[in-house]
Protein backbone atom coordinates (compact mmCIF):
# COMPACT_ATOMS: atom_id res chain seq x y z
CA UNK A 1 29.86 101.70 53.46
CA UNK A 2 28.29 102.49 56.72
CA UNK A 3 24.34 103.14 56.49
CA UNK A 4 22.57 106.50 58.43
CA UNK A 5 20.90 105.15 61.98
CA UNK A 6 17.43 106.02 61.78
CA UNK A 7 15.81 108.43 65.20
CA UNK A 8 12.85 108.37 66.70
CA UNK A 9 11.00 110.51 63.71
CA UNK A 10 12.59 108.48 60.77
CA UNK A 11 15.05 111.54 60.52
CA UNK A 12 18.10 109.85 59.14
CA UNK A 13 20.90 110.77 61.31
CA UNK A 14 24.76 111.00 60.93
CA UNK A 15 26.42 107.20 61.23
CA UNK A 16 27.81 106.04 64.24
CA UNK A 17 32.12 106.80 64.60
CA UNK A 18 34.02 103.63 63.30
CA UNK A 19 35.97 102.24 66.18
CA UNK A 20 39.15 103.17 66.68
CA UNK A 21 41.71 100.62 64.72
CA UNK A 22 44.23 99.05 67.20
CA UNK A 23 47.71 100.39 65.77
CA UNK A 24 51.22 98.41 66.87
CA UNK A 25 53.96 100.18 68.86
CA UNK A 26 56.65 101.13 66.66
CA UNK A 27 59.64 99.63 68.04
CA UNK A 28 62.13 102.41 69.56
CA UNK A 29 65.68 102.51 68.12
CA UNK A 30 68.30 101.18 70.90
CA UNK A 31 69.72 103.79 72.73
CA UNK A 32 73.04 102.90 72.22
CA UNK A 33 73.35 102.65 68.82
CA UNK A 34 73.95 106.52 68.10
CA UNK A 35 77.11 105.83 70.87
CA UNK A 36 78.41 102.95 68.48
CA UNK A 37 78.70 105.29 65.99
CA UNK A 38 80.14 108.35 68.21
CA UNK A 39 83.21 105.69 69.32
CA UNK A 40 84.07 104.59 65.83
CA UNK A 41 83.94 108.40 64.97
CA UNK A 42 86.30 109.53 67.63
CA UNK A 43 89.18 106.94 65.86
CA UNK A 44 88.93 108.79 62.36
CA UNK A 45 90.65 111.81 62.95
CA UNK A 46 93.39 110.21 64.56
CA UNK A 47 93.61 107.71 62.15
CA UNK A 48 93.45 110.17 59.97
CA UNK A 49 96.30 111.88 61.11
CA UNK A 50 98.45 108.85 61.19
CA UNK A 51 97.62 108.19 57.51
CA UNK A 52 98.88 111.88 56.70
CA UNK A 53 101.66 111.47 58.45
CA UNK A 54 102.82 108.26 56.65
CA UNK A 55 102.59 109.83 53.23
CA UNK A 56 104.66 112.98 54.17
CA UNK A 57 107.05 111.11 55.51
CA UNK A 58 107.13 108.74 52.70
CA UNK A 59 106.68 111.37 49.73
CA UNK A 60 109.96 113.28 51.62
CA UNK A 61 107.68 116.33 52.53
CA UNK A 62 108.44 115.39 56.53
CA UNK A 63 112.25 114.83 56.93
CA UNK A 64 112.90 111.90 58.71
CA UNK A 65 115.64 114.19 60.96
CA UNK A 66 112.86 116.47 61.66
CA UNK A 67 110.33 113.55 62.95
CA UNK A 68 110.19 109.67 61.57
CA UNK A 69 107.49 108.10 60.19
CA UNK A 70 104.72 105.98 62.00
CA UNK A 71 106.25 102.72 60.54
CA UNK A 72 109.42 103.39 61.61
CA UNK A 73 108.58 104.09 65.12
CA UNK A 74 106.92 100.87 65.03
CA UNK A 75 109.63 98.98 64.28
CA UNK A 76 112.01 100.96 66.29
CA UNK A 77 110.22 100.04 68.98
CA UNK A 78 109.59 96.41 68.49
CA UNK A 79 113.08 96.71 68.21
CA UNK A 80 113.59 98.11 71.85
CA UNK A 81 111.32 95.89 73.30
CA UNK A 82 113.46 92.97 72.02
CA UNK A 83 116.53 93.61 72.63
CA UNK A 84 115.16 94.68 76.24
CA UNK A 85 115.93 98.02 76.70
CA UNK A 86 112.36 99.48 76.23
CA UNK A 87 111.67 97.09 79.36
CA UNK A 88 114.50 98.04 81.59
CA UNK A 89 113.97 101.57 80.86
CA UNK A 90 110.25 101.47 81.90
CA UNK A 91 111.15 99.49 85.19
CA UNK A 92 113.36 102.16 86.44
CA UNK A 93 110.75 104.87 85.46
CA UNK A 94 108.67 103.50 87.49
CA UNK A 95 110.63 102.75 90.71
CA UNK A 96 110.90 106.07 90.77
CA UNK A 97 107.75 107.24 90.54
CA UNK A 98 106.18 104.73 92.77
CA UNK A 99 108.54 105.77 95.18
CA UNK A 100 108.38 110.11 94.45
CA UNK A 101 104.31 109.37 94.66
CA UNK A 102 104.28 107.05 97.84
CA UNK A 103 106.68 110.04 99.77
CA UNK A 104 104.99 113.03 98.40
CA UNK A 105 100.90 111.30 97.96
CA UNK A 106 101.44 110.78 102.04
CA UNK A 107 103.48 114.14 102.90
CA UNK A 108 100.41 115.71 101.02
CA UNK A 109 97.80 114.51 103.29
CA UNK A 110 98.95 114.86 106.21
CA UNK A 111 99.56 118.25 105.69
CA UNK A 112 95.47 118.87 104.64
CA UNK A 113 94.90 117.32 107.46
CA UNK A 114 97.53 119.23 109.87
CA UNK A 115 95.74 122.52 107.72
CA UNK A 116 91.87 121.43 106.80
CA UNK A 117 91.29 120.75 110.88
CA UNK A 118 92.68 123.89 112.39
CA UNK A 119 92.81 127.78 111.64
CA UNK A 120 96.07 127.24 113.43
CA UNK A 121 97.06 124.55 111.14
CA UNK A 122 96.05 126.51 108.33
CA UNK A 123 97.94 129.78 108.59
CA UNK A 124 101.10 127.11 109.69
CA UNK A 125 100.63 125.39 106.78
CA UNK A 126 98.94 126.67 103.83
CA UNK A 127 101.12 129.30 103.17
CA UNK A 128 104.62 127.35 103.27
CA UNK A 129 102.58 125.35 100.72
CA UNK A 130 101.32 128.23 98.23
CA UNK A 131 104.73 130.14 98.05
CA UNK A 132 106.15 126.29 97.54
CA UNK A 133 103.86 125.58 94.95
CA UNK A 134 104.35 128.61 92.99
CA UNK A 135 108.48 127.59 92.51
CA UNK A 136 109.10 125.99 88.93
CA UNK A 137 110.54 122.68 88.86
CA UNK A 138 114.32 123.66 86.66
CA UNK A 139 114.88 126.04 89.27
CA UNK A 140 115.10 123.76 91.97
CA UNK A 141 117.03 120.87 90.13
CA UNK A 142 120.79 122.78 91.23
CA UNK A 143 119.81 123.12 94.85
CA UNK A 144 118.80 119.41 94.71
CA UNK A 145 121.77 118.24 92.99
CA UNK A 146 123.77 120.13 95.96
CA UNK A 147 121.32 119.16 98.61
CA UNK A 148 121.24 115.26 97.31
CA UNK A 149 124.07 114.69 94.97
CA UNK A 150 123.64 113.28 91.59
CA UNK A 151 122.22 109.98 92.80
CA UNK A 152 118.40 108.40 92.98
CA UNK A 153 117.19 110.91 95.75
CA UNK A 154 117.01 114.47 93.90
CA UNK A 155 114.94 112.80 91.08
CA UNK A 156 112.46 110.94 93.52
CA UNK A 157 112.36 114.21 95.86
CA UNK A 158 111.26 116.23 92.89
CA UNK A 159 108.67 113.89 91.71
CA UNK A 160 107.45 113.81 95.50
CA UNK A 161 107.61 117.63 95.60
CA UNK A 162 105.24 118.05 92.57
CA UNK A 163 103.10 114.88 94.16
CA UNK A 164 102.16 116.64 96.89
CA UNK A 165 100.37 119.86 96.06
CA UNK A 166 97.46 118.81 93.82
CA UNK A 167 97.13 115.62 97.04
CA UNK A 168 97.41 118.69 99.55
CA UNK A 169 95.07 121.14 98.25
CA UNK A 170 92.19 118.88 97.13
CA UNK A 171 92.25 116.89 100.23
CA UNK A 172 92.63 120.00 102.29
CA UNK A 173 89.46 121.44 100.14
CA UNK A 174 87.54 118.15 100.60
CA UNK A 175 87.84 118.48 104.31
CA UNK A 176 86.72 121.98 104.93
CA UNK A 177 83.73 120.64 102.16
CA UNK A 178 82.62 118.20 105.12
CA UNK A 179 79.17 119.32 106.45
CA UNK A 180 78.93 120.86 109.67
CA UNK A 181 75.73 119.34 110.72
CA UNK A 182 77.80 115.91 110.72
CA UNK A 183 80.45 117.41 113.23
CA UNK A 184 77.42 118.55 115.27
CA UNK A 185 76.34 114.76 115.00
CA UNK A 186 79.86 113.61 116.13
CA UNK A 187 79.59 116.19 119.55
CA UNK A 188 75.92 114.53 119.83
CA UNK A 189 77.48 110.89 120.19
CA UNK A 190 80.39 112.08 121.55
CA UNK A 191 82.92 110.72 119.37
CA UNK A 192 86.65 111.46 120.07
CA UNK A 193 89.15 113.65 117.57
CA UNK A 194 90.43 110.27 116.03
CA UNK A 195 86.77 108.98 116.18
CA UNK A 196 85.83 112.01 114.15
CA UNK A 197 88.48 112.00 111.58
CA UNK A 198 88.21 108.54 110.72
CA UNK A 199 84.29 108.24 110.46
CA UNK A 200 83.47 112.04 109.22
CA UNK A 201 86.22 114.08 108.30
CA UNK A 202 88.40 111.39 106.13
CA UNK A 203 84.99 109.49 104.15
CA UNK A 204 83.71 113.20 103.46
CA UNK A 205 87.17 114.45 101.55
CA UNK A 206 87.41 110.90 100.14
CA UNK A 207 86.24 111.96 96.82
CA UNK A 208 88.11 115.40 96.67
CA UNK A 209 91.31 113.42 97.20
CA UNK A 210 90.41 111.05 94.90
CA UNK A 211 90.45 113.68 92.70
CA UNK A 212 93.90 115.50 93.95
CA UNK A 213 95.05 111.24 93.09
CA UNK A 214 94.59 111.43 89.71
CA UNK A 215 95.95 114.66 89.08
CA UNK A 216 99.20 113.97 91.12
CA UNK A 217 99.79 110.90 89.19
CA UNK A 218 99.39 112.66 85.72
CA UNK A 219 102.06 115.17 87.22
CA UNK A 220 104.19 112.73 88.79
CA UNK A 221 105.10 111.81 85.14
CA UNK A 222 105.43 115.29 83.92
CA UNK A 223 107.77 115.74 86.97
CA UNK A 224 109.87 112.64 86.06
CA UNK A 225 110.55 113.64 82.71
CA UNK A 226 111.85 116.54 84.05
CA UNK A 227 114.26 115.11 86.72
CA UNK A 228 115.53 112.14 84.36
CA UNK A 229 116.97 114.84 81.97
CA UNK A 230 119.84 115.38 84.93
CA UNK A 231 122.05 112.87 85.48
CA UNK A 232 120.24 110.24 84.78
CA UNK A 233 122.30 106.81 83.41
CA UNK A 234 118.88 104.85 83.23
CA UNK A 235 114.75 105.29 82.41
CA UNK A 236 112.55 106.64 80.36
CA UNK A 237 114.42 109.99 80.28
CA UNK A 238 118.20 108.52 79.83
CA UNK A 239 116.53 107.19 76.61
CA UNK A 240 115.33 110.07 75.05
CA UNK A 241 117.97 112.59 76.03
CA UNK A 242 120.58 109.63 74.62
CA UNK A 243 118.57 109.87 71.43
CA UNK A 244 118.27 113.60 71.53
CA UNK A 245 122.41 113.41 70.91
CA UNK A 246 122.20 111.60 68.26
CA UNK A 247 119.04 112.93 66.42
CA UNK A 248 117.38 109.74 66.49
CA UNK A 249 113.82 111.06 66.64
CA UNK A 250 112.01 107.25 66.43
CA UNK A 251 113.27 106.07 69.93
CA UNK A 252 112.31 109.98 71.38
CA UNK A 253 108.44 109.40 69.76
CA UNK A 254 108.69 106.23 71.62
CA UNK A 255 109.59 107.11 74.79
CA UNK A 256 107.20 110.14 74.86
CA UNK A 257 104.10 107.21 73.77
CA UNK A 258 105.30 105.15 76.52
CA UNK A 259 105.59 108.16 78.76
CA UNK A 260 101.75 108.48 77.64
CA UNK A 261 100.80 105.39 77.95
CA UNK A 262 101.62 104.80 81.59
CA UNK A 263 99.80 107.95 82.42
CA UNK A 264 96.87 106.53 81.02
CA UNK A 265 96.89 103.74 82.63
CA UNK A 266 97.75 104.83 86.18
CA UNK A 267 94.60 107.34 85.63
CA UNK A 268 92.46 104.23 84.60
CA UNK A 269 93.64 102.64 88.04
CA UNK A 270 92.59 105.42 89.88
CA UNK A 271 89.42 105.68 88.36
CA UNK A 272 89.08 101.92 89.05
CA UNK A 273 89.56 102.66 92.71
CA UNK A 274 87.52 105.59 93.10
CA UNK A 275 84.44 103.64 91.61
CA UNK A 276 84.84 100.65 94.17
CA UNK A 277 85.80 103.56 96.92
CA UNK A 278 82.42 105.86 96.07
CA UNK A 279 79.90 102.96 95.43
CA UNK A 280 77.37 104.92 97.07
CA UNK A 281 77.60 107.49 93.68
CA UNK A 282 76.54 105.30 91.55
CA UNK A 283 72.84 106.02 91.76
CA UNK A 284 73.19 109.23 91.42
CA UNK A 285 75.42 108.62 88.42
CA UNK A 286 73.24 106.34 86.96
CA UNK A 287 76.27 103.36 86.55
């Protein structure tokens, strides 16, 4: 108990304030724990949905001619894998998209840059491309079968076909995105056309056709599926349409997986480029 200071007049006064008692931090949660819990989260629907699944296929509520079970995809395709034709499949797949992507990913920027660098360009270009664009891809499959024949080349010219727009019109937007101050610049040191497309034009639309890269490669796929439903006497699509006649709906749920699958991880490769590609993003980013 603290005793009243006396004043000057022996006038007892009020007592002098305690000092303020030191008081420990509390510690701060870590940041990431709330994001733990967000992943695990995310995996309990699905899960979820996979457990329902089971048990409606099991109880006879989900007709195994109307869609198989999860276990009995599973083993189908263990038993695919095996016996190798889950593996031969996939190879042709994607021969054929490597090659559809590597025609149409480089027919696509060249034509941004034959449209993104000139007005003449542009009206030469751009509209051949938007009137193109707007044609579905089952309307075109008999004029490629009579422009091609039955063989390899109408199935990688339609997965190049499809390849090249979202390339073309991100790349083509990523160039006329460049800053003009920086072509100024370029007159300033007087730096040639090639000089100027390689230093200015082609860094400053790198991210936009980054971009137009992912999306062609998720449509390359889409576009395969498509063209290996004609014709086709191997892939991805020769499976599941040879499934299709027999009603064998395990090996179609396991070529549609794989057919998701590889799209995923193409995209992840992409994304894997564009961060070593855009390393100068990161701080804004905050990677």
């Amino acid at each position: 108990m603290s005793i009243p200071a006396l004043d000057a007049q022996g006038v007892r006064g009020p007592a002098p304030a305690a000092a303020p008692r030191a008081t420990t931090p509390r510690r701060s949660r870590p940041a990431h724990a709330p994001g733990r819990v967000k992943v695990w989260q995310r995996w309990v629907s699905p899960l979820a949905a996979l457990a329902v699944w089971q048990i409606a296929s099991t109880t006879g509520l989900l007709p195994q001619s109307l869609l198989a079970s999860p276990s009995t995809i599973a083993v189908t395709a263990a038993g695919l894998i095996s016996d190798g034709t889950l593996p031969a499949a996939i190879a042709v797949s994607l021969q054929r998209v490597a090659a559809g992507f590597l025609l149409g990913g480089i027919t696509g920027i060249l034509l941004a840059l034959a449209a993104g660098l000139s007005r003449a360009g542009e009206n030469a270009v751009d509209p051949l491309m938007q009137m193109l664009r707007a044609l579905p891809f089952f309307g075109l499959i008999p004029l490629f079968i009579l422009w091609f024949g039955i063989g390899e080349t109408p199935k990688v010219a339609l997965v190049a076909l499809a390849v090249s727009f979202p390339l073309y019109l991100n790349t083509f937007a990523g160039i006329r995105g460049v800053d003009g101050k920086l072509a100024e610049l370029a007159r300033t040191l007087k730096l040639g056309r090639a000089a100027l497309v390689r230093h200015i034009v082609l860094p400053g639309a790198l991210p936009q056709t980054l971009v137009g890269l992912r999306q062609s490669l998720g449509v390359a796929w889409l576009a395969l599926i498509v063209a290996e439903q004609v014709n086709a006497d191997a892939g991805l699509g020769f499976m599941i349409n040879d499934a299709r006649e027999f009603l064998r709906t395990d090996v179609i749920v396991v070529g549609l997986l794989v057919y998701s699958a590889l799209g995923l991880l193409t995209d992840a490769l992409v994304r894997l480029m564009e961060r070593r590609a855009l390393t100068w993003r990161r701080g804004f980013l905050g990677e």
